[in-house]
N, C-alpha and C. Protein backbone atom coordinates (compact mmCIF):
# COMPACT_ATOMS: atom_id res chain seq x y z
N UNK A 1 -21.73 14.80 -4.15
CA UNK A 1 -20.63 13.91 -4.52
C UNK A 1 -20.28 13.06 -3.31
N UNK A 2 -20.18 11.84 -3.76
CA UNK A 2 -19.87 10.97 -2.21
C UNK A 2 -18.31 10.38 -3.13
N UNK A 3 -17.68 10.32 -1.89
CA UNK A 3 -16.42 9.29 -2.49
C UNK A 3 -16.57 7.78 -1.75
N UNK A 4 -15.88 7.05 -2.79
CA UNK A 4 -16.53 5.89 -2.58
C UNK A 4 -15.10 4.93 -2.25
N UNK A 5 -13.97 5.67 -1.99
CA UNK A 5 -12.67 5.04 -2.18
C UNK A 5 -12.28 4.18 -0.89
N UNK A 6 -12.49 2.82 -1.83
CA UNK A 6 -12.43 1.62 -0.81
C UNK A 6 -11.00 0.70 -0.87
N UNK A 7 -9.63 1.80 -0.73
CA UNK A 7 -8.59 1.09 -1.10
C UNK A 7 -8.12 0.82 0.16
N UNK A 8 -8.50 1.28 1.48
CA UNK A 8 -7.82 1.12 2.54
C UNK A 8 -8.99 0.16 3.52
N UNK A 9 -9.73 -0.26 2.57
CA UNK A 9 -11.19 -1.13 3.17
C UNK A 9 -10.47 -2.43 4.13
N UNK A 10 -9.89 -2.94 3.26
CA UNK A 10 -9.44 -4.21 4.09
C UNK A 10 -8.64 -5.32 2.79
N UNK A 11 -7.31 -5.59 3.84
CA UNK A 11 -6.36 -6.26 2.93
C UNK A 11 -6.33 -7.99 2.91
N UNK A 12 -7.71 -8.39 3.63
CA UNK A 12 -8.24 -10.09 3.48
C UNK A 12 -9.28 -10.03 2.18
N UNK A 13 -9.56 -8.74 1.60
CA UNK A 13 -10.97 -9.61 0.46
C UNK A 13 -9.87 -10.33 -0.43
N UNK A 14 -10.74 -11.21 -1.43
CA UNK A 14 -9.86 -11.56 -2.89
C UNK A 14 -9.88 -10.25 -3.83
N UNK A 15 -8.38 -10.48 -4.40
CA UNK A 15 -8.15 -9.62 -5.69
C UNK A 15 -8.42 -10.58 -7.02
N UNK A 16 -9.41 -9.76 -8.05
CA UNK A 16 -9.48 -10.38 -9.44
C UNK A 16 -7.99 -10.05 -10.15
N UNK A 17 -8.27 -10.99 -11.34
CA UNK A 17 -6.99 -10.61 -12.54
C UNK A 17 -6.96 -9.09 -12.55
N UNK A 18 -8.17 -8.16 -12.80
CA UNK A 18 -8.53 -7.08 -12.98
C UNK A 18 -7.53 -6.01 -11.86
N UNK A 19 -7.73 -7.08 -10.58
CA UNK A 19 -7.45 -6.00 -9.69
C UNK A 19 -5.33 -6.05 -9.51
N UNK A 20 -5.52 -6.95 -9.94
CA UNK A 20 -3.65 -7.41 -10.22
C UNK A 20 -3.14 -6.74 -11.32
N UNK A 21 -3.70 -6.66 -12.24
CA UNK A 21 -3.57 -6.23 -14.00
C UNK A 21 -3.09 -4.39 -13.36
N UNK A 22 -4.22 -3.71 -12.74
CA UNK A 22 -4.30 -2.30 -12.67
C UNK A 22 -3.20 -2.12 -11.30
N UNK A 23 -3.58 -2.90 -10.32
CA UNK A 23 -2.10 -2.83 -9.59
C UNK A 23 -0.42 -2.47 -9.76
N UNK A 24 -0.40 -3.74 -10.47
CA UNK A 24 1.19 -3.67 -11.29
C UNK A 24 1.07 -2.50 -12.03
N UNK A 25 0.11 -2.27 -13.13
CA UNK A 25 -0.03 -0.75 -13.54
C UNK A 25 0.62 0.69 -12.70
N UNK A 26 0.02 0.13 -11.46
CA UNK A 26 -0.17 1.68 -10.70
C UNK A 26 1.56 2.00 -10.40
N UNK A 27 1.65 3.19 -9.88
CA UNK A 27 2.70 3.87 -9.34
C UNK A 27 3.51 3.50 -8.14
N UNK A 28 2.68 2.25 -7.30
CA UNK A 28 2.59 2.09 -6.45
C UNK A 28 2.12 0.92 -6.03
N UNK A 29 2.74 -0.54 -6.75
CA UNK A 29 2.36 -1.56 -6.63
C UNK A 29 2.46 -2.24 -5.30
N UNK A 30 1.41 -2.85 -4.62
CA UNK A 30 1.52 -3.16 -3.51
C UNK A 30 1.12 -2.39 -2.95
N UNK A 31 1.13 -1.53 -2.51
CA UNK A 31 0.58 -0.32 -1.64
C UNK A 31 -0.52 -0.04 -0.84
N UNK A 32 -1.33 -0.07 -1.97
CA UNK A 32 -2.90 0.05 -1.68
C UNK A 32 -3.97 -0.49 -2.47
């Protein structure tokens, strides 16, 4: 099992609609 969790990768890439949509979703908008 590898983890692949690239939320603390870097806060210059672009975010898609996708990645805004599940954001606001989360618990923890803005965050990470």
């Amino acid at each position: 099992i590898i983890n692949m969790e690239w939320g603390a990768f870097s806060t210059g890439l672009p975010l898609t609609e996708f990645d805004e949509a599940l954001d606001a979703a989360s618990i923890n908008p803005g965050e990470q």
